[in-house]
Protein backbone atom coordinates (compact mmCIF):
# COMPACT_ATOMS: atom_id res chain seq x y z
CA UNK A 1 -19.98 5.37 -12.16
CA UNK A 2 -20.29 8.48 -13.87
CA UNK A 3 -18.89 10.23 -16.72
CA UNK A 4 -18.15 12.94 -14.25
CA UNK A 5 -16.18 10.95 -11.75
CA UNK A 6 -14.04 9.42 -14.94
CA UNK A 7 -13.40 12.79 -15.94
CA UNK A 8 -12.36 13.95 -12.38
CA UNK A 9 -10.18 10.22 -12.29
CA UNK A 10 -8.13 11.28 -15.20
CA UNK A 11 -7.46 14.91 -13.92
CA UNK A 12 -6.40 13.59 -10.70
CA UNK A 13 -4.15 10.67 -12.42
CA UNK A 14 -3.36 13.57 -14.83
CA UNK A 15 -3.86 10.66 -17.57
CA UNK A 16 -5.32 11.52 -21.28
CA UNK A 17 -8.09 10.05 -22.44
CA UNK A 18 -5.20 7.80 -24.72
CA UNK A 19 -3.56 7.01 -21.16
CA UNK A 20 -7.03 5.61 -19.29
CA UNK A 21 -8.09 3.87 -23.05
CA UNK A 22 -4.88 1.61 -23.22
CA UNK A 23 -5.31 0.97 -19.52
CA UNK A 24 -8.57 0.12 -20.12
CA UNK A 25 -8.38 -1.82 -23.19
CA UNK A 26 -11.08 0.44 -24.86
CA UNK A 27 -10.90 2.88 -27.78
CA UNK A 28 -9.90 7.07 -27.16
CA UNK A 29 -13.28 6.78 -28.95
CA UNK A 30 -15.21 5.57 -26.65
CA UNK A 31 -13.75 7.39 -23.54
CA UNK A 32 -14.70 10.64 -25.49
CA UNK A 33 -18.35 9.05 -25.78
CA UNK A 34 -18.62 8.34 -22.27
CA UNK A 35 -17.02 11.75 -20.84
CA UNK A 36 -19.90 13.61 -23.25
CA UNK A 37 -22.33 11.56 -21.65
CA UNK A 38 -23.99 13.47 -18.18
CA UNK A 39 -24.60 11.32 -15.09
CA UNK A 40 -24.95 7.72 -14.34
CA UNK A 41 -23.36 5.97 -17.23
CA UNK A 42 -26.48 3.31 -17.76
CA UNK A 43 -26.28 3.13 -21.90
CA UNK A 44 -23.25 1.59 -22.44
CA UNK A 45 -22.04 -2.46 -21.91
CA UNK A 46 -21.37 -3.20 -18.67
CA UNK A 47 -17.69 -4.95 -19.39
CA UNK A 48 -16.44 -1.80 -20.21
CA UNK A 49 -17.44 0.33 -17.35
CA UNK A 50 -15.75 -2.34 -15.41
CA UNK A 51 -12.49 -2.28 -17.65
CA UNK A 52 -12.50 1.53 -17.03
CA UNK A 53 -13.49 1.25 -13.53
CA UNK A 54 -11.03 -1.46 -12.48
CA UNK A 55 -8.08 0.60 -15.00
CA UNK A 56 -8.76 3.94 -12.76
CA UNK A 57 -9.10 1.71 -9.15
CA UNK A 58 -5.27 0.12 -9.90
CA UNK A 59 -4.15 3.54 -10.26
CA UNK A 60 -5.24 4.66 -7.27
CA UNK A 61 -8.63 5.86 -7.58
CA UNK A 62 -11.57 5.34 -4.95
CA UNK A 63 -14.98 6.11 -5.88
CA UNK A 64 -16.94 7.99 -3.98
CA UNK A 65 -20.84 6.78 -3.96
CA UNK A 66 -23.70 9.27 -3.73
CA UNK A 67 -24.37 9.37 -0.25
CA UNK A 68 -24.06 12.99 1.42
CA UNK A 69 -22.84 15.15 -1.34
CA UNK A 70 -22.90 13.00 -4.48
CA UNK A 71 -20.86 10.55 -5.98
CA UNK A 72 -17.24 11.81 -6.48
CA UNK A 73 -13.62 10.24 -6.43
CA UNK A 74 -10.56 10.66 -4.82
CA UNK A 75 -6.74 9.25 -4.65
CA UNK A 76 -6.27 6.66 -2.04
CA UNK A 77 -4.31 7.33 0.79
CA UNK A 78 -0.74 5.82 1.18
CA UNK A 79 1.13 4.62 3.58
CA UNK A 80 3.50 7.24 4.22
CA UNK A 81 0.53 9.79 3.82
């Protein structure tokens, strides 16, 4: 995961960073570490890029991984959809 694709997770959620952190269980602080951060997110505890990841995925989010054009995310699709 990068700090990109939480970025673009929150503007398609169109959650703050206080929205993803109590979803996550994490501190606004360290969401606004991480989104400053550029690429892979590597230098951080693993437990928490997992608490973010799984916060954005039972939202609705679906990472995109780095094949073709880079790693991205987008909305799952629903049923109705």
């Amino acid at each position: 995961m990068t700090a990109e694709q939480i970025r673009a997770a929150r503007a398609l959620l169109r959650w703050d960073q206080a929205t993803l952190a109590k979803a996550a269980s994490v501190s606004v602080e360290t969401i606004k570490r991480l989104e400053r951060m550029d690429g892979p997110l590597l230098a951080t505890r693993m437990a928490t890029i997992e608490a973010l990841r799984r916060a954005l995925e039972d939202a609705g989010v679906e990472f995109i991984s780095a094949n073709g054009g880079g790693p991205g995310v987008r909305l799952k699709k629903r049923p109705n959809d």
